[in-house]
C-alpha atoms as a PDB file:
ATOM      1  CA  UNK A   1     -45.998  -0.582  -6.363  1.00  0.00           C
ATOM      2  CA  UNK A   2     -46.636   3.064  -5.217  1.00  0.00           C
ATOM      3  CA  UNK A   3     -45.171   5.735  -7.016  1.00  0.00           C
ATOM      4  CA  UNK A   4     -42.953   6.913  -4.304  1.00  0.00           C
ATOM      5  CA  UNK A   5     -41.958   3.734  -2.876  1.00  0.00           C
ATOM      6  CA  UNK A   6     -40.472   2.872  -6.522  1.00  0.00           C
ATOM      7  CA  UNK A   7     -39.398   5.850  -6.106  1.00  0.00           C
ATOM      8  CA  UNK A   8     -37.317   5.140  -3.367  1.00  0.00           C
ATOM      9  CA  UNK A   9     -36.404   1.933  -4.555  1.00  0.00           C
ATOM     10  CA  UNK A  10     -34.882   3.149  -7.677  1.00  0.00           C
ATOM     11  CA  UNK A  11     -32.724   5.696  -5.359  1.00  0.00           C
ATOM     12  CA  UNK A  12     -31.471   3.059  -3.154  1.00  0.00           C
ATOM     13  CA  UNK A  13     -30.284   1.202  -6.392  1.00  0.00           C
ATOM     14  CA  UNK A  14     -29.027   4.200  -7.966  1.00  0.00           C
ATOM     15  CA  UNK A  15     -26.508   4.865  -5.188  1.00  0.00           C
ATOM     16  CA  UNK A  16     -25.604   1.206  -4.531  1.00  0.00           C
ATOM     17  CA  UNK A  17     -24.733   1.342  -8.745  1.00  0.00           C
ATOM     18  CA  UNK A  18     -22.873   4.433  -8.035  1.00  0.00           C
ATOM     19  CA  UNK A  19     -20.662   3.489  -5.122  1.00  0.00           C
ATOM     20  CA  UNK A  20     -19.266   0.383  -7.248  1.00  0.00           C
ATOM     21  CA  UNK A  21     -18.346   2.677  -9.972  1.00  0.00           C
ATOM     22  CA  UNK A  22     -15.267   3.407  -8.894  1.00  0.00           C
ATOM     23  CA  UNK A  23     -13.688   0.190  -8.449  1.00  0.00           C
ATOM     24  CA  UNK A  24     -15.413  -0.967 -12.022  1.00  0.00           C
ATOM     25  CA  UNK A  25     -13.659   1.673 -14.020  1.00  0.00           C
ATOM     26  CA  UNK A  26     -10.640   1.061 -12.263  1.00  0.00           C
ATOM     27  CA  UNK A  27     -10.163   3.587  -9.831  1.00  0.00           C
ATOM     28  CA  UNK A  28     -10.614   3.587  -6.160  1.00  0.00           C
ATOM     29  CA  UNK A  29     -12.504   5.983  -4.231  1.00  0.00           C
ATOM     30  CA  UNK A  30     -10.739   5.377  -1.000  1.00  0.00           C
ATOM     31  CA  UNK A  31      -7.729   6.548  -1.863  1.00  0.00           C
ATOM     32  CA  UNK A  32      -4.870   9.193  -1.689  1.00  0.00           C
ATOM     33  CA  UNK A  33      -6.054  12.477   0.430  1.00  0.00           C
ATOM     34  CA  UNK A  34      -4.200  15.518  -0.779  1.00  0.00           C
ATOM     35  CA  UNK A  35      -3.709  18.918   1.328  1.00  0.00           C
ATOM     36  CA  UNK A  36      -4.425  22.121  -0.704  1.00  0.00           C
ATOM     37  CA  UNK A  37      -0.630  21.945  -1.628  1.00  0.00           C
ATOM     38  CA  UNK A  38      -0.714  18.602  -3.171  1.00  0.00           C
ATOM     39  CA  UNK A  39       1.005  17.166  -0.381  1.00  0.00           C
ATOM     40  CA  UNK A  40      -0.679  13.414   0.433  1.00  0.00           C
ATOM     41  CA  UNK A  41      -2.487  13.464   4.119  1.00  0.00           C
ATOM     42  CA  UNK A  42      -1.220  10.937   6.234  1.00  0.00           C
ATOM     43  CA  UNK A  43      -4.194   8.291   6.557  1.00  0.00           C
ATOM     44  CA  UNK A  44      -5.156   8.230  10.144  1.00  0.00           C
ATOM     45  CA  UNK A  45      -7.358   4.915   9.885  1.00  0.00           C
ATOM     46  CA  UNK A  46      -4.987   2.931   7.877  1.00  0.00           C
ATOM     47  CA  UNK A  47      -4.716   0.245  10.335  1.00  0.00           C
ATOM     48  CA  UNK A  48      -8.587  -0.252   9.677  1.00  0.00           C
ATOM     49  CA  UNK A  49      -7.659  -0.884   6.000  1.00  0.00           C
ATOM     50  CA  UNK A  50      -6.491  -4.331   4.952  1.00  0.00           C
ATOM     51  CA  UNK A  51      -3.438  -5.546   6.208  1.00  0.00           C
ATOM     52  CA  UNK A  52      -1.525  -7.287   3.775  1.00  0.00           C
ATOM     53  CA  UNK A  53       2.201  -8.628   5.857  1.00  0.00           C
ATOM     54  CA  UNK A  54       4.932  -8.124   8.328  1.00  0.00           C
ATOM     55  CA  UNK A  55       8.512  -8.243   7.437  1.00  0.00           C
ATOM     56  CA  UNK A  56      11.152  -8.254  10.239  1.00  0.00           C
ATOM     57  CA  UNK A  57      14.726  -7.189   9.589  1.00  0.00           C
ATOM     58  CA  UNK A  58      13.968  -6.862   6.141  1.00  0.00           C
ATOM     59  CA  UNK A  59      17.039  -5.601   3.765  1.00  0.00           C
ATOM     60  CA  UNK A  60      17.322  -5.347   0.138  1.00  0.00           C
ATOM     61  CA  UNK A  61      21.180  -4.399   0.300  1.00  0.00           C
ATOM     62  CA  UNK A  62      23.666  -6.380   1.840  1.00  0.00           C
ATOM     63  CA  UNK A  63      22.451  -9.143   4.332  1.00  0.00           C
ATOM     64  CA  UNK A  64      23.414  -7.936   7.987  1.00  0.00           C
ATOM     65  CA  UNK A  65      21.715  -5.127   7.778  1.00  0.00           C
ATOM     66  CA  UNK A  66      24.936  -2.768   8.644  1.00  0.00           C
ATOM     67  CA  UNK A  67      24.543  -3.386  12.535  1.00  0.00           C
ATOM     68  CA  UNK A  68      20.546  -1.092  11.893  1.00  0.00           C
ATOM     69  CA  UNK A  69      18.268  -3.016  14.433  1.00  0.00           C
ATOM     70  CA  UNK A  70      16.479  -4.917  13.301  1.00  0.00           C
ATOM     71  CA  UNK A  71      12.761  -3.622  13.332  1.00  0.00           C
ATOM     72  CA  UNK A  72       9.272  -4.375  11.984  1.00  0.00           C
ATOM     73  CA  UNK A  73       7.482  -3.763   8.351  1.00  0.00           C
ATOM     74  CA  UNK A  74       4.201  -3.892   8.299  1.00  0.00           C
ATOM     75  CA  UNK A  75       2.088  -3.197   4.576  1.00  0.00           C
ATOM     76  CA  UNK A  76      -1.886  -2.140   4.914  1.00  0.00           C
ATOM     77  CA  UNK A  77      -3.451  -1.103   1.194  1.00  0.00           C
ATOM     78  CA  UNK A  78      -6.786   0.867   0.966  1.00  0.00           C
ATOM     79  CA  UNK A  79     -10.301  -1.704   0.920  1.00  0.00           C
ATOM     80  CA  UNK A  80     -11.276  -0.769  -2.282  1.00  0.00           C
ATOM     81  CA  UNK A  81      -7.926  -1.353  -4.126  1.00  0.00           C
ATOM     82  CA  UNK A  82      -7.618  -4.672  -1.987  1.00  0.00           C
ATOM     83  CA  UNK A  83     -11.483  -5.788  -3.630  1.00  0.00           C
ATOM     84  CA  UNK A  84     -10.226  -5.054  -7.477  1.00  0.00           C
ATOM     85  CA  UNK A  85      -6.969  -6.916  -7.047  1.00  0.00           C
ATOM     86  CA  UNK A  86      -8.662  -9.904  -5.947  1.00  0.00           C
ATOM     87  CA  UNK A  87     -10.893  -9.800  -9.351  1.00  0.00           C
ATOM     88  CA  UNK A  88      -8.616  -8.863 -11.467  1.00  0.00           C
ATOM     89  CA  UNK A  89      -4.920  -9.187  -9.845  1.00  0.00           C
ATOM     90  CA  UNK A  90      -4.476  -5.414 -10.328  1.00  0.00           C
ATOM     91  CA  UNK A  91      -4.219  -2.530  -8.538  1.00  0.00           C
ATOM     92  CA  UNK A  92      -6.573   0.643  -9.941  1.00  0.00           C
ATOM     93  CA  UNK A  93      -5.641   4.184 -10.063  1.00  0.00           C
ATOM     94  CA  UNK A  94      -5.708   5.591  -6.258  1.00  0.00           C
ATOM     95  CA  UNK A  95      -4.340   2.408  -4.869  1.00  0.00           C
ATOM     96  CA  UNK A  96      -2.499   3.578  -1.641  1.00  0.00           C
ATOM     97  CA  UNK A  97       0.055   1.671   0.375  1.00  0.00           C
ATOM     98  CA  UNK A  98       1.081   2.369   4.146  1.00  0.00           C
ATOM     99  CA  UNK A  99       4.267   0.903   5.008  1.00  0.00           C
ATOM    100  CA  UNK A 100       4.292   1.089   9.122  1.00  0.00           C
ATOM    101  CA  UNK A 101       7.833   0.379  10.573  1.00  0.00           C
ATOM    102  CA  UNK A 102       8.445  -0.306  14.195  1.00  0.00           C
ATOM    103  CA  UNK A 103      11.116  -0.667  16.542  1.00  0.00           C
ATOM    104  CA  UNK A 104      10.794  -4.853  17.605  1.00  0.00           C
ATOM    105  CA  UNK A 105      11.639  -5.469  20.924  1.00  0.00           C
ATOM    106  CA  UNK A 106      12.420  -8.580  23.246  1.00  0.00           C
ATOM    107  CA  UNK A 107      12.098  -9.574  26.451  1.00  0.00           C
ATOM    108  CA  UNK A 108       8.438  -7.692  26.515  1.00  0.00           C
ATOM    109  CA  UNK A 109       5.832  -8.367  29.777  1.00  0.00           C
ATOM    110  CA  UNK A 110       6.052 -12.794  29.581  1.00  0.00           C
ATOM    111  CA  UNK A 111       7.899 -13.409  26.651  1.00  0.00           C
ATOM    112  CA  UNK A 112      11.338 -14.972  27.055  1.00  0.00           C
ATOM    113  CA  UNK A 113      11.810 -15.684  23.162  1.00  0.00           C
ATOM    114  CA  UNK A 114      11.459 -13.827  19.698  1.00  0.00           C
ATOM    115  CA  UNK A 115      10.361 -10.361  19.346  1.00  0.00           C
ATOM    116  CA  UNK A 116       7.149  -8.030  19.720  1.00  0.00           C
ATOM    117  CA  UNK A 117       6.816  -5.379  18.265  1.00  0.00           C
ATOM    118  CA  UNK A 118       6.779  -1.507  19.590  1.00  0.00           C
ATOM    119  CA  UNK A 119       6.700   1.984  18.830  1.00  0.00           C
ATOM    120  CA  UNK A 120       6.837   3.590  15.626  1.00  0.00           C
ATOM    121  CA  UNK A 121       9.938   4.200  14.077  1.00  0.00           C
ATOM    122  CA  UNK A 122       8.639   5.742  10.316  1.00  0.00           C
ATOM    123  CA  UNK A 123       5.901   5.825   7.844  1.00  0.00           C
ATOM    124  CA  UNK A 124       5.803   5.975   4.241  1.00  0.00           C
ATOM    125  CA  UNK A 125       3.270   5.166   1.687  1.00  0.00           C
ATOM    126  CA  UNK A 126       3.329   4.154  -2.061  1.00  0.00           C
ATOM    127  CA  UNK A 127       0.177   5.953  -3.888  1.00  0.00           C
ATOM    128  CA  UNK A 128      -0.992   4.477  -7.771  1.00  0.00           C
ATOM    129  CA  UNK A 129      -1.812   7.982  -9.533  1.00  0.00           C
ATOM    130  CA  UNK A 130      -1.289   8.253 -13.241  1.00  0.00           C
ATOM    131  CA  UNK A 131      -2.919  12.092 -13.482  1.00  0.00           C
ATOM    132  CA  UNK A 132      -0.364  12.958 -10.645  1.00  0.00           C
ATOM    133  CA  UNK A 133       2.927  10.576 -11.660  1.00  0.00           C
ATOM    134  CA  UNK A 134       2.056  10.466 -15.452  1.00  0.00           C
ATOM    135  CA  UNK A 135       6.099   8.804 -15.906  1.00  0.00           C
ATOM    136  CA  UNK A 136       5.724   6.532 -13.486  1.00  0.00           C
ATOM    137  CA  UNK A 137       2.222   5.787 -12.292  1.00  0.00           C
ATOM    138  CA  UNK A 138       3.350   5.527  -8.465  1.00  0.00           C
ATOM    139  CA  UNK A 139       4.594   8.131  -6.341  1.00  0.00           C
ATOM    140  CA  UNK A 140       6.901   7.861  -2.710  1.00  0.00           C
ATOM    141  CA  UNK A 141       6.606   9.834  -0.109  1.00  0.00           C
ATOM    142  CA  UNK A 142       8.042   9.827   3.476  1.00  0.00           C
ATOM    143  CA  UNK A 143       5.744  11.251   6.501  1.00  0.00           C
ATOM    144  CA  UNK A 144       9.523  11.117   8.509  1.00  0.00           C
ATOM    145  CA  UNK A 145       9.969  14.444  10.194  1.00  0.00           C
ATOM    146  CA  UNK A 146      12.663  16.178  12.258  1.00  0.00           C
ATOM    147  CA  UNK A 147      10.312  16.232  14.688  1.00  0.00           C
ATOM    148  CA  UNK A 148       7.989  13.308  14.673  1.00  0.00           C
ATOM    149  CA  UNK A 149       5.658  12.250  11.814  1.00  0.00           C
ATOM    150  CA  UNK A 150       4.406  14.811  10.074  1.00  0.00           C
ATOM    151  CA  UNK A 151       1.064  15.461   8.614  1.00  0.00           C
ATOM    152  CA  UNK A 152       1.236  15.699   4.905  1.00  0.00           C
ATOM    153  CA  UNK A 153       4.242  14.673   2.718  1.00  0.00           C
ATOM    154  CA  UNK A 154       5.507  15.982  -0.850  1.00  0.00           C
ATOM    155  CA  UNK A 155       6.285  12.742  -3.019  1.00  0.00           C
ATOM    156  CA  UNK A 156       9.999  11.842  -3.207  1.00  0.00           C
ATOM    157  CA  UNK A 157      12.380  12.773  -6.182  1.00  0.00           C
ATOM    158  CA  UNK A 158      12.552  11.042  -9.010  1.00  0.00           C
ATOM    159  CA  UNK A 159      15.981  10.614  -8.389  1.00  0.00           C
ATOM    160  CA  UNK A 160      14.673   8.158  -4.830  1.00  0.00           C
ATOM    161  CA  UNK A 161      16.291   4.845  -5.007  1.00  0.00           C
ATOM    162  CA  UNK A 162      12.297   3.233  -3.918  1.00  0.00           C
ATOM    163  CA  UNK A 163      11.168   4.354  -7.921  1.00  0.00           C
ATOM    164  CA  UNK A 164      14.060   2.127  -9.662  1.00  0.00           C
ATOM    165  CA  UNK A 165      13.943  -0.351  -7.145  1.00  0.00           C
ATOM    166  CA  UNK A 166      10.070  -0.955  -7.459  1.00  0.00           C
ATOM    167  CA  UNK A 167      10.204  -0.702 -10.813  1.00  0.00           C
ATOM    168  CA  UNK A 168      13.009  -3.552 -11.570  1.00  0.00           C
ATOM    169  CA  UNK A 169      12.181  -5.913  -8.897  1.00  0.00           C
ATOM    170  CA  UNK A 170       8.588  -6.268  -7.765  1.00  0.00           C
ATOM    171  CA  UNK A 171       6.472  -9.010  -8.831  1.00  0.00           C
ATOM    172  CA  UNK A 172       2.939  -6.936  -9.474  1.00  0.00           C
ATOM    173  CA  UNK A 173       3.641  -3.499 -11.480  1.00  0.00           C
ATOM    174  CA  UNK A 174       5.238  -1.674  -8.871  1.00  0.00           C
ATOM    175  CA  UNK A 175       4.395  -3.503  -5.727  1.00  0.00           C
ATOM    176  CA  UNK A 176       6.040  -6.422  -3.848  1.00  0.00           C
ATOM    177  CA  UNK A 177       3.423  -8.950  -4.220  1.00  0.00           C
ATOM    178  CA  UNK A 178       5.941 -11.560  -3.806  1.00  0.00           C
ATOM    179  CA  UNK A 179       5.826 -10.983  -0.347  1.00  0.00           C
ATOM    180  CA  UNK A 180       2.037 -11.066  -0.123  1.00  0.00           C
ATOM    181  CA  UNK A 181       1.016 -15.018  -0.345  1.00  0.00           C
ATOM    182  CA  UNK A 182      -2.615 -14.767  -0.812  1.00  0.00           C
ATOM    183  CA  UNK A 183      -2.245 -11.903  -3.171  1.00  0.00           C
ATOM    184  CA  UNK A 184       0.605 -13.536  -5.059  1.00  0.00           C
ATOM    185  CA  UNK A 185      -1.971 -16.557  -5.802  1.00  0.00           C
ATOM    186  CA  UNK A 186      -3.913 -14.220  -7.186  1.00  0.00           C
ATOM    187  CA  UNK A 187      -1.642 -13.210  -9.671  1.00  0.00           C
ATOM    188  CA  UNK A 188      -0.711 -16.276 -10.395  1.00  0.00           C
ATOM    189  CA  UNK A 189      -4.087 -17.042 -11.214  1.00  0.00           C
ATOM    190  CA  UNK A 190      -5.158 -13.953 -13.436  1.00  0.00           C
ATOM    191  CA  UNK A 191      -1.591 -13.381 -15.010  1.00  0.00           C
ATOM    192  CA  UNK A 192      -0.514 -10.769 -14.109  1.00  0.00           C
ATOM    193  CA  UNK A 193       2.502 -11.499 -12.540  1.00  0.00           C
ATOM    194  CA  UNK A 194       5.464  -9.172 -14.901  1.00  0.00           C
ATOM    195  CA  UNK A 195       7.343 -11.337 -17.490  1.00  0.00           C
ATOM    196  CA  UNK A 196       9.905  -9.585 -16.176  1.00  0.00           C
ATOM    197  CA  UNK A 197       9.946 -10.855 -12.901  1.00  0.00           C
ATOM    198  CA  UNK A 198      12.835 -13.379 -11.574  1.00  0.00           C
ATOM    199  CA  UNK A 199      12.165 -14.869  -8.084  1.00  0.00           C
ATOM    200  CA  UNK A 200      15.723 -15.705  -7.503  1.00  0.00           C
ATOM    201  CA  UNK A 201      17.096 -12.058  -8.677  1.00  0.00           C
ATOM    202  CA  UNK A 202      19.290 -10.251  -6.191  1.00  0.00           C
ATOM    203  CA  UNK A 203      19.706  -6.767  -6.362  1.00  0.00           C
END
């Protein structure tokens, strides 16, 4: 083979080795975005990342729902986080979470039964950094503004209800796998579903 076509060849291969390393050692190059701050960046393209469910009129207080309207949940994670957990049924440092919520309405265009879903009501992500949240791992944050969504977000105090309440009752480290079928056969299958975990627990 020519000098400069193996050349070549050993370039392409190079890169291709280098853009798995990431997810190999356990950390995902597509994830958080942080402004010079250290406030996360809103990811504009998250509904091109891999959407995991939908929840509707989902509570983890009181079932009712304290007369709130009921509205939509629906959980995208970064590709690259997505690819480990299927291998390994765990997420790698940089895993991020958007959790879209939207009004749901009825009575939209033809339909005469259920509910569709609308505008959006808030975003807030969950973000896997152990450099950044070395207590914790994961970090909240909150995009909510007074004035719309806003750009970048600070994480949420420690003192948030969303650290003790992913810590105690998810299924997968910090994240509600248990709502995630495919996923949760995953962990099922690689163990690494928490000892801890009680499907029948209520908060």
């Amino acid at each position: 083979m020519p000098t400069r076509l193996w050349a070549g060849v050993v370039l392409v291969c190079t890169g291709l080795l280098a853009s798995a390393i990431p997810t190999a050692q356990g950390r995902a190059a597509d994830g958080p975005k942080y402004s010079a701050d250290r406030e996360l960046i809103r990811p504009a393209d998250y509904r091109e990342w891999v959407y995991l469910t939908s929840g509707l009129g989902m509570t983890y207080g009181p079932a009712g729902g304290n007369g709130v309207p009921a509205r939509f949940d629906n959980v995208f994670v970064n590709r690259e986080s997505y690819r480990s957990f299927l291998t390994t049924g765990r997420w790698p440092d940089k895993t991020t979470f958007v959790l879209e919520i939207r009004q749901a309405q009825a009575n939209v265009s033809i339909n005469n039964g259920g509910q569709t879903q609308g505008n959006i009501v808030a975003i807030e992500s969950a973000v896997k950094d152990a450099e950044r949240f070395p207590d914790t791992t994961w970090g909240y944050f909150s995009f909510d503004g007074s004035d719309g969504l806003r750009e970048t977000a600070a994480p949420l105090p420690m003192t948030a209800a969303c650290y003790t309440c992913h810590r105690d009752n998810t299924a997968v480290e910090n994240t509600f796998v248990q709502f995630y079928p495919t996923l949760m056969d995953v962990a099922r299958r690689m163990g690494t579903v928490k000892p801890s975990y009680d499907p029948s627990h209520t908060p």
